[in-house]
Each structure stands twice: as C-alpha cells, then as structure tokens.
N, C-alpha and C. Protein backbone atom coordinates (compact mmCIF):
# COMPACT_ATOMS: atom_id res chain seq x y z
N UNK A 1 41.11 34.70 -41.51
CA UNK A 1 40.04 34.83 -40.57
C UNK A 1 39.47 33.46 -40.30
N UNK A 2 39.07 33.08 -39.30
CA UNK A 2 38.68 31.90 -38.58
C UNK A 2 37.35 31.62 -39.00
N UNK A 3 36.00 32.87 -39.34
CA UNK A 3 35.09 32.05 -39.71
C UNK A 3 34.15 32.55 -38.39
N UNK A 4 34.37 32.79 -37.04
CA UNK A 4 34.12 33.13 -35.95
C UNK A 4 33.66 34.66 -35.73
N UNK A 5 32.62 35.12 -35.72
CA UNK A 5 32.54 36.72 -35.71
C UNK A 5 31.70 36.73 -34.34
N UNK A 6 32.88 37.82 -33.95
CA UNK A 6 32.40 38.22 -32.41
C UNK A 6 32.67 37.37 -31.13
N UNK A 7 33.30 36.21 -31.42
CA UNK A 7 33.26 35.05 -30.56
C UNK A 7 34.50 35.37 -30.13
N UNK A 8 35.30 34.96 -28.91
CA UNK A 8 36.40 34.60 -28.29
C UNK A 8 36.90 33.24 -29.12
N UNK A 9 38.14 33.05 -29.65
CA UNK A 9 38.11 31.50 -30.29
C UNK A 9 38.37 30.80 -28.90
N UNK A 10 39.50 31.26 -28.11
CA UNK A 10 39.43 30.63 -26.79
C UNK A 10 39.56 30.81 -25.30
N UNK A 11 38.55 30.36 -24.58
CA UNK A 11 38.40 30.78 -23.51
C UNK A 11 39.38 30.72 -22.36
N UNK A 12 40.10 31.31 -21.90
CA UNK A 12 40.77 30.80 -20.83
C UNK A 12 39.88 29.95 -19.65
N UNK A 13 41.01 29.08 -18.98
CA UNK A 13 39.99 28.32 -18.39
C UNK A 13 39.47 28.89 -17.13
N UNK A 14 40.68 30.05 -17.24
CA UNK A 14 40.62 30.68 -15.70
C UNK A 14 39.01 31.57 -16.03
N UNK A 15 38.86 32.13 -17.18
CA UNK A 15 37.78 32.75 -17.25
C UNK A 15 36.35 31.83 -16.47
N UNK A 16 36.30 30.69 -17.67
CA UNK A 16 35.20 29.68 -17.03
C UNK A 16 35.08 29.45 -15.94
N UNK A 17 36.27 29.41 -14.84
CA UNK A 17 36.07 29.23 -13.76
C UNK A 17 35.87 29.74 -12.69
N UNK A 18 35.95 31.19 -13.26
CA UNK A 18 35.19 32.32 -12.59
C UNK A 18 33.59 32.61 -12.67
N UNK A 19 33.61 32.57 -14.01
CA UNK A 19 31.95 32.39 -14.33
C UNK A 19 31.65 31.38 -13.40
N UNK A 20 31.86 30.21 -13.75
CA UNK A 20 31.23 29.40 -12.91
C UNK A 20 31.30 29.71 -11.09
N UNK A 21 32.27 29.89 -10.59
CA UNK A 21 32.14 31.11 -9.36
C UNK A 21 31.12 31.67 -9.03
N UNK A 22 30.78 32.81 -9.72
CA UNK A 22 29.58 33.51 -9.98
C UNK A 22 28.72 33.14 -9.95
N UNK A 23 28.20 32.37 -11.18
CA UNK A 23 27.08 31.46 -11.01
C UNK A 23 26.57 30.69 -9.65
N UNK A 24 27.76 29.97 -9.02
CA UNK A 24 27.19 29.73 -7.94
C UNK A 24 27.07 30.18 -6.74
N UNK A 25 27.63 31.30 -6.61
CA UNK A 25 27.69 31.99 -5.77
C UNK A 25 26.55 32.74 -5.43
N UNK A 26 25.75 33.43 -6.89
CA UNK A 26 24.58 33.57 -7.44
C UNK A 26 23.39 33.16 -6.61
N UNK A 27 23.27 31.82 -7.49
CA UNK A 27 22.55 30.74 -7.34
C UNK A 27 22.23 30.43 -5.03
N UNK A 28 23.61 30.33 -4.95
CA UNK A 28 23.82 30.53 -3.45
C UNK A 28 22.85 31.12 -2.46
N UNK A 29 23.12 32.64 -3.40
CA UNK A 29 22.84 33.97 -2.65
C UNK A 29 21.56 34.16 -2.73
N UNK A 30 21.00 33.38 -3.67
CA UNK A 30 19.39 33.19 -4.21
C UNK A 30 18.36 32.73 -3.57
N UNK A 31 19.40 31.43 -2.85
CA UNK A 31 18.41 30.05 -2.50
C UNK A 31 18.68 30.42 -0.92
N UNK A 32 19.46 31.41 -0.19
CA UNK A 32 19.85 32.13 0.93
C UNK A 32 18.75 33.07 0.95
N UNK A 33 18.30 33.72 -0.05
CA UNK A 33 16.92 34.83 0.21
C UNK A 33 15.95 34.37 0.07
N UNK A 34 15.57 32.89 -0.42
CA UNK A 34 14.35 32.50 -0.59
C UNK A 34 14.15 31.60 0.78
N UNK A 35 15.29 30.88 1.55
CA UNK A 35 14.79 30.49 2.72
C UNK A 35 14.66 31.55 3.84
N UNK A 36 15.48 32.75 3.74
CA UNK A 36 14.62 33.99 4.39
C UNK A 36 13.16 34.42 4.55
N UNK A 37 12.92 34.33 3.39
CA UNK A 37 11.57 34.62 2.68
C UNK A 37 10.48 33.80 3.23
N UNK A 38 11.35 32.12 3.09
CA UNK A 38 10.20 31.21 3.69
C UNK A 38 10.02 31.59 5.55
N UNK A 39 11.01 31.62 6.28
CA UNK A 39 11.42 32.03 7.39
C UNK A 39 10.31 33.06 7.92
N UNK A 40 10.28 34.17 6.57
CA UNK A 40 9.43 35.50 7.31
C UNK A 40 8.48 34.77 7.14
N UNK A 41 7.37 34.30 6.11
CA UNK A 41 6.06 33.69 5.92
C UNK A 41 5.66 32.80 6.77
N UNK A 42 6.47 32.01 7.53
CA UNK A 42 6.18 30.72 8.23
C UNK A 42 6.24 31.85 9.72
N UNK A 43 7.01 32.35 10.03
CA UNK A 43 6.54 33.58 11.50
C UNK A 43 5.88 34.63 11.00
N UNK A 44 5.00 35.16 10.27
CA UNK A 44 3.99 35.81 10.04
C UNK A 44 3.03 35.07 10.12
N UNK A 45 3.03 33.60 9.36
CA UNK A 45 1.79 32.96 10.20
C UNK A 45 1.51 32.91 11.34
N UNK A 46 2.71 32.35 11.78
CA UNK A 46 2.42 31.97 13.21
C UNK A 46 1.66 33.32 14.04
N UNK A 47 2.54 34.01 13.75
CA UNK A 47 2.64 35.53 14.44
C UNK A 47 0.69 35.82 14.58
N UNK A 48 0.44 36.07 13.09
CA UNK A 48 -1.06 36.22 12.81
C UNK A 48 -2.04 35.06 13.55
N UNK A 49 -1.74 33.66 13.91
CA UNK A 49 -2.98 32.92 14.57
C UNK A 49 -2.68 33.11 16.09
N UNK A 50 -1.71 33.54 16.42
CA UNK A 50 -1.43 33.85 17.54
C UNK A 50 -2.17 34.93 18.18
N UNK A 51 -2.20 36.24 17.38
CA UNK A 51 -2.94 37.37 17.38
C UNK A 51 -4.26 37.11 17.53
N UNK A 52 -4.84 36.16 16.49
CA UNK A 52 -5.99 34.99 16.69
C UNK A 52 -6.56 34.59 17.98
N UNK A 53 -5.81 34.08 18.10
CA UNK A 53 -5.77 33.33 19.67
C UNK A 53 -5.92 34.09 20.69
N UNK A 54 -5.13 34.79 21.00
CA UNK A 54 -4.90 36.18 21.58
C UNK A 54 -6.20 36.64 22.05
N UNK A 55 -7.09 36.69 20.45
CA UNK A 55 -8.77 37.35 20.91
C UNK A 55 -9.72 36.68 21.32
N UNK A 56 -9.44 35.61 22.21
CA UNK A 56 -10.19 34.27 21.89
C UNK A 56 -10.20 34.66 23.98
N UNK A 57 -11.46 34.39 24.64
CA UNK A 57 -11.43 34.47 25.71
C UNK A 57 -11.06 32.57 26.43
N UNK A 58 -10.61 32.94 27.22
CA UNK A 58 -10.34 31.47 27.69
C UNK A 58 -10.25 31.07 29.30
N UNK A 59 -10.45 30.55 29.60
CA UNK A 59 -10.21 30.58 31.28
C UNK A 59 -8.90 30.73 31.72
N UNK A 60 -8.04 31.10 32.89
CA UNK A 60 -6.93 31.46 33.20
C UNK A 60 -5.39 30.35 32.59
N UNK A 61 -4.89 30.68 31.82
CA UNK A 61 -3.63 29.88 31.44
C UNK A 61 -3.93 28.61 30.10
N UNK A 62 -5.09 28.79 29.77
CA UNK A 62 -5.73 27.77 28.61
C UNK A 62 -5.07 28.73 27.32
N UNK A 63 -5.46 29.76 27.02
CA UNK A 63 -4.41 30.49 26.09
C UNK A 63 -3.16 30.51 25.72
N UNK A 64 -2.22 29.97 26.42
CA UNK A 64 -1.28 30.12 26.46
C UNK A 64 -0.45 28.38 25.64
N UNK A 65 -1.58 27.46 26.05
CA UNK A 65 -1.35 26.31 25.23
C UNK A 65 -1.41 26.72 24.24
N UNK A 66 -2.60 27.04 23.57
CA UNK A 66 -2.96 27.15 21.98
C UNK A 66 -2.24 28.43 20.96
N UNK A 67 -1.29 29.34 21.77
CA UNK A 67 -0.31 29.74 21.68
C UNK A 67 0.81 29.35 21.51
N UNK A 68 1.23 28.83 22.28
CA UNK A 68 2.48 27.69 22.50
C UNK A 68 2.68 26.94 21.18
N UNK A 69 1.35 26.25 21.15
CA UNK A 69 0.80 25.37 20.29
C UNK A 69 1.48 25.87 18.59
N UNK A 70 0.68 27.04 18.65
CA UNK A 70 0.66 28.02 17.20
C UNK A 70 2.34 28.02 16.62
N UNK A 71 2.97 28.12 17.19
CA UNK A 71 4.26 28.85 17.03
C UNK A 71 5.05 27.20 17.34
N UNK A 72 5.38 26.92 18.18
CA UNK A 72 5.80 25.26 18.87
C UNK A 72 5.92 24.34 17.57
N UNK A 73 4.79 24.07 16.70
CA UNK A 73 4.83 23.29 15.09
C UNK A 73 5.40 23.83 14.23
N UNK A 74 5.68 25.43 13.53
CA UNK A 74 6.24 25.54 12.56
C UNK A 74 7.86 25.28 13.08
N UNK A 75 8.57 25.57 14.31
CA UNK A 75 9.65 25.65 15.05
C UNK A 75 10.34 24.43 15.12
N UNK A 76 9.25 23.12 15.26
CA UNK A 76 9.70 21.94 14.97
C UNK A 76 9.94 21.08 14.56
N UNK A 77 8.84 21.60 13.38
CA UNK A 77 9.24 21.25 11.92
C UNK A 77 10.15 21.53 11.15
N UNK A 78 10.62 22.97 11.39
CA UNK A 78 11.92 23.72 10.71
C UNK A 78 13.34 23.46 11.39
N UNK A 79 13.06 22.42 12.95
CA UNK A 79 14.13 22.10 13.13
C UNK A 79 14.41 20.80 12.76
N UNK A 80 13.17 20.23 12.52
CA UNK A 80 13.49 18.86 12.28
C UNK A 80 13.81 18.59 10.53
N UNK A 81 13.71 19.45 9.76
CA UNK A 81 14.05 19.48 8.21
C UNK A 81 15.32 19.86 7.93
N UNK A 82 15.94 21.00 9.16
CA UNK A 82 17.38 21.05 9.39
C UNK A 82 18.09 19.84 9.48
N UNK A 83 17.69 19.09 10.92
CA UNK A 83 18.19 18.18 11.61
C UNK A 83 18.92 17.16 10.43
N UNK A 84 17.63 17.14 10.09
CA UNK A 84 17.46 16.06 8.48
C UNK A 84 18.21 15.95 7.33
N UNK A 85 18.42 17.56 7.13
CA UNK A 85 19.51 17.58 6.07
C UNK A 85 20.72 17.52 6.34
N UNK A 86 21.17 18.03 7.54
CA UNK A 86 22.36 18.26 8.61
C UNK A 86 22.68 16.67 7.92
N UNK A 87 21.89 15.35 8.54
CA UNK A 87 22.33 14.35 9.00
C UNK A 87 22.44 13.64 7.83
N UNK A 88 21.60 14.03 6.32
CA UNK A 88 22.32 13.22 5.20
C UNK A 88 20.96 12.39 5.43
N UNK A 89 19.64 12.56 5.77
CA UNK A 89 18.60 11.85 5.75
C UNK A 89 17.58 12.07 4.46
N UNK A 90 17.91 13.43 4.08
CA UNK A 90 17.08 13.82 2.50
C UNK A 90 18.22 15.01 2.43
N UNK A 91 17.92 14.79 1.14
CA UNK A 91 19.01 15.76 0.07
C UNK A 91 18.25 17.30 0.22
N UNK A 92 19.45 18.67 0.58
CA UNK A 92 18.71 19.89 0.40
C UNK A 92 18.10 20.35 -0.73
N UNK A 93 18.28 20.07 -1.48
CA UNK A 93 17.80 20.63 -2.58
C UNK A 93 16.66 19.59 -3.26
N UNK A 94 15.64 20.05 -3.50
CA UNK A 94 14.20 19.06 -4.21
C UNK A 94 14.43 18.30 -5.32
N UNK A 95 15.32 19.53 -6.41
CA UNK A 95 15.51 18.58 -7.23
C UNK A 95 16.86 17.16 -7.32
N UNK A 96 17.35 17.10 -6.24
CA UNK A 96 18.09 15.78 -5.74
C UNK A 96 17.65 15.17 -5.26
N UNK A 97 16.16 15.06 -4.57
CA UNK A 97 15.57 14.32 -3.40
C UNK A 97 14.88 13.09 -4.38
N UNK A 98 14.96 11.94 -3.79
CA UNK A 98 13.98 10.82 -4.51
C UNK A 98 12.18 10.99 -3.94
N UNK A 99 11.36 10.40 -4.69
CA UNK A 99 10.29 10.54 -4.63
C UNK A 99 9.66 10.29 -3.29
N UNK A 100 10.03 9.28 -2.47
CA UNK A 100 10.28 9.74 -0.68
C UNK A 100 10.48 10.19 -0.19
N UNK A 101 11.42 11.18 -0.27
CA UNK A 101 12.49 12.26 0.44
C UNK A 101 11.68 13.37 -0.05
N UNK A 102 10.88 13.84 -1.22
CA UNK A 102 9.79 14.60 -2.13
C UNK A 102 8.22 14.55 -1.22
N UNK A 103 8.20 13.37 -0.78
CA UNK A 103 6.87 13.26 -0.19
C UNK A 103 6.89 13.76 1.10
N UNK A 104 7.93 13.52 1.85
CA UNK A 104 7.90 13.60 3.33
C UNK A 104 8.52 15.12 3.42
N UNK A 105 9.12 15.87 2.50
CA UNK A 105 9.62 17.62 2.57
C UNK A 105 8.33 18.04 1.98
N UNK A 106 7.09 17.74 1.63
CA UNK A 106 5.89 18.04 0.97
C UNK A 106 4.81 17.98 2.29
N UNK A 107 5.28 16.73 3.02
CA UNK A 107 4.19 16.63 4.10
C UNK A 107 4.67 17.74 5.23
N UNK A 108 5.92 17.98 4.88
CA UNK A 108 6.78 19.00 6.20
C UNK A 108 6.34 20.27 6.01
N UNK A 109 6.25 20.70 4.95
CA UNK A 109 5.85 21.97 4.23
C UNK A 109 4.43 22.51 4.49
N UNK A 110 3.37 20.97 4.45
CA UNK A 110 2.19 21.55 4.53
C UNK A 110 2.06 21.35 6.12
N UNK A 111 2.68 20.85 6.79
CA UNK A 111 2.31 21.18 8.47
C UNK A 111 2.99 22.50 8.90
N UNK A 112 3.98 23.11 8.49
CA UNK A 112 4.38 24.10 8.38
C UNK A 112 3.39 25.29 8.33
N UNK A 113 2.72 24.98 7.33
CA UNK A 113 1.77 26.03 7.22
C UNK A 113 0.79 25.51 7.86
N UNK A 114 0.06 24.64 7.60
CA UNK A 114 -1.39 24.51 8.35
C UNK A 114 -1.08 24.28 9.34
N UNK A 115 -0.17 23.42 10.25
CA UNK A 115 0.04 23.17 11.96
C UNK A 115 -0.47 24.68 12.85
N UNK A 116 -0.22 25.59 12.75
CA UNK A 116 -0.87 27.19 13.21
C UNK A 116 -2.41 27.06 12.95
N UNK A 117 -2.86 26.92 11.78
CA UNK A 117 -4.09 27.08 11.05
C UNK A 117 -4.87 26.23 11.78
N UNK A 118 -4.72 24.94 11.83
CA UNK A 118 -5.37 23.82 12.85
C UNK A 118 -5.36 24.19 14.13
N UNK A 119 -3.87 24.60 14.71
CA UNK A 119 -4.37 25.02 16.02
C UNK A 119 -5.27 26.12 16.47
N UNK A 120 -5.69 26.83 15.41
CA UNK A 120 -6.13 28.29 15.70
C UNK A 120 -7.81 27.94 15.86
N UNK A 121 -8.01 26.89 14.65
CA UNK A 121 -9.48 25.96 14.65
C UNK A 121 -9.54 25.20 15.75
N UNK A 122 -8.64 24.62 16.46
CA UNK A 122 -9.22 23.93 17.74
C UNK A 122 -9.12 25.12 18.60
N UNK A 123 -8.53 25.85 18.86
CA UNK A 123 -8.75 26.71 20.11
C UNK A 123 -10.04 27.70 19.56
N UNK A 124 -10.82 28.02 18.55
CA UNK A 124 -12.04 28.32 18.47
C UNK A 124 -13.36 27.69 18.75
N UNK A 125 -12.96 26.39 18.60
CA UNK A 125 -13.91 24.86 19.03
C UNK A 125 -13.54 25.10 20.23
N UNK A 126 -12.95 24.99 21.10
CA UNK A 126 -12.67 24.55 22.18
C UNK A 126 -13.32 25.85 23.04
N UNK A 127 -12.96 27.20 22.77
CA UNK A 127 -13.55 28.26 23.23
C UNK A 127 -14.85 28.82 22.54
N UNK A 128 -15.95 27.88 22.23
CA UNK A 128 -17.29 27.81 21.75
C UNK A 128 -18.14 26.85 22.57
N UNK A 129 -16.80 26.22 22.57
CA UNK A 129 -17.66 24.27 23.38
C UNK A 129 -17.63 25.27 24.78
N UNK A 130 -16.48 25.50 25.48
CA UNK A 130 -16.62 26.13 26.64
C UNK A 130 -17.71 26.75 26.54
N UNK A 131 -18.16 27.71 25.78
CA UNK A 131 -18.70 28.97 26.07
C UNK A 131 -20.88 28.29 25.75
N UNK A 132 -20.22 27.51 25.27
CA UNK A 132 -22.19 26.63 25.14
C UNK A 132 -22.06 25.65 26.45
N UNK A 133 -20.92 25.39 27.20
CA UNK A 133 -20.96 24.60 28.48
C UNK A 133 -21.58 25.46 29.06
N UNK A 134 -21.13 26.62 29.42
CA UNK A 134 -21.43 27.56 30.95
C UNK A 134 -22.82 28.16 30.27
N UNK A 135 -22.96 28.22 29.07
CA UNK A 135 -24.07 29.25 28.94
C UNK A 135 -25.61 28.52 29.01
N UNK A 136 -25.50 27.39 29.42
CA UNK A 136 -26.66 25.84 29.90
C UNK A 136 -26.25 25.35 30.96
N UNK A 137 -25.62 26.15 31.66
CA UNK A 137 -25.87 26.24 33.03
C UNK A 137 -24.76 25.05 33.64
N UNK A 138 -24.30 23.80 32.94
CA UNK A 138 -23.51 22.81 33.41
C UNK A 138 -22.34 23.35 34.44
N UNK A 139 -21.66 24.36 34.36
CA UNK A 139 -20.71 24.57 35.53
C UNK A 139 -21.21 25.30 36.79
N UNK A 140 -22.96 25.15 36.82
CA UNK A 140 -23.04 26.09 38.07
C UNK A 140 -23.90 24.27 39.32
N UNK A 141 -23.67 24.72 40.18
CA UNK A 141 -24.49 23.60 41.19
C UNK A 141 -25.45 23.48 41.32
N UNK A 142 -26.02 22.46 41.54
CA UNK A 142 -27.95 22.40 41.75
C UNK A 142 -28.17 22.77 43.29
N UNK A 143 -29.19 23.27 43.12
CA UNK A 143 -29.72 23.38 44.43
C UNK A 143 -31.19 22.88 45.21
C-alpha cells in the first residue's frame, strides 16, 4: 500500500485538463452574468430618471434633452469601456489592470451611475429656475 488513502496516486493529465475546462468555462459563464446584471442596473437607472424627467413639466421639446441626456451617458460610457478593451487600452479584467487603468474603469463606473443622477438634478434646477422666471412675471411684457 502506498500510504495514500482515498487519493488517486495519478491523475491523468487528460483529467486536469478538463477540470481546468470547466473551471473556466465556469468562471466565463460567471463573469457573462455579472456583466448582464451590470447591463440591467445601469438601464434601470437610466430607465427610472427618465421616468423622472418624464414628470418634470418643461416647455415644448426641452424634455427631450434631459432625456436624451439620461440614457446618452451610461451608453457612452459602456461603449467607450468596450472600445477600450477591444483596443488593448486597459486590461478586462480589474485584477490585471495597473493602478491607472484601476482609476480611470473607477471614474467610468461612477459616471455610469451618477451621469443619469446629475442629469435628473439639472433638469429639476432648470425646471424650478424656469418656473420662479415666469412666476415674477419676467416672461410677460410691460405695458
């Protein structure tokens, strides 16, 4: 007896290299549902300040910027982080990225989310400022 209980003494290699298969295939199928995931969250935002916006009165076709707006930043940010990795400009994965390539997928991330959030705050400023213009009389004529 070898001394070995319960163990395989040796592995085929073909075995390992199936496991390892698996594993990444796994791993793959993982990091495939979690950019789904990010995908739904980043258009549920949007989706939601839009709805936002939506309730926000505005003069004819001014809505439709801050709409535009809402949805327009997460879209071009997520194409431009594509673009990016496509081109070999930062590594996909975080933990390969150097502490630059870390900072600037960190700054991408948070415009991602807040770029909607900000726009949803200026088109509330903006449809308040309007709405204290006309209500002091500035858009009507003197007589």
């Amino acid at each position: 007896m070898s001394g070995h209980v319960g163990l395989p003494l040796n592995l085929s290699g073909r075995r390992e290299a199936r496991f390892d298969k698996l594993s990444a295939n796994r791993h793959d199928s993982r990091s495939m549902h979690d950019e789904l995931f990010i995908y739904l969250i980043v258009a549920l935002n949007a989706l939601l300040q839009v709805m936002l916006i939506r309730r926000l009165t505005f003069p004819a076709g001014g809505r439709w910027k801050y709409q535009s707006w809402a949805v327009g930043i997460p879209v071009i940010v997520m194409l431009g982080m594509r673009l990016a990795i496509m081109a070999g400009a930062i590594h996909g994965r975080v933990a390969d990225q150097s502490s630059a390539e870390r900072l600037f997928t960190t700054a991408a991330s948070i415009v991602l989310i807040a770029g909607p959030w900000l726009v949803t705050v200026a088109a509330i400023v903006c449809n308040r400022r309007q709405r204290l213009h006309h209500a002091h009389g500035a858009g009507q004529p003197d007589r």
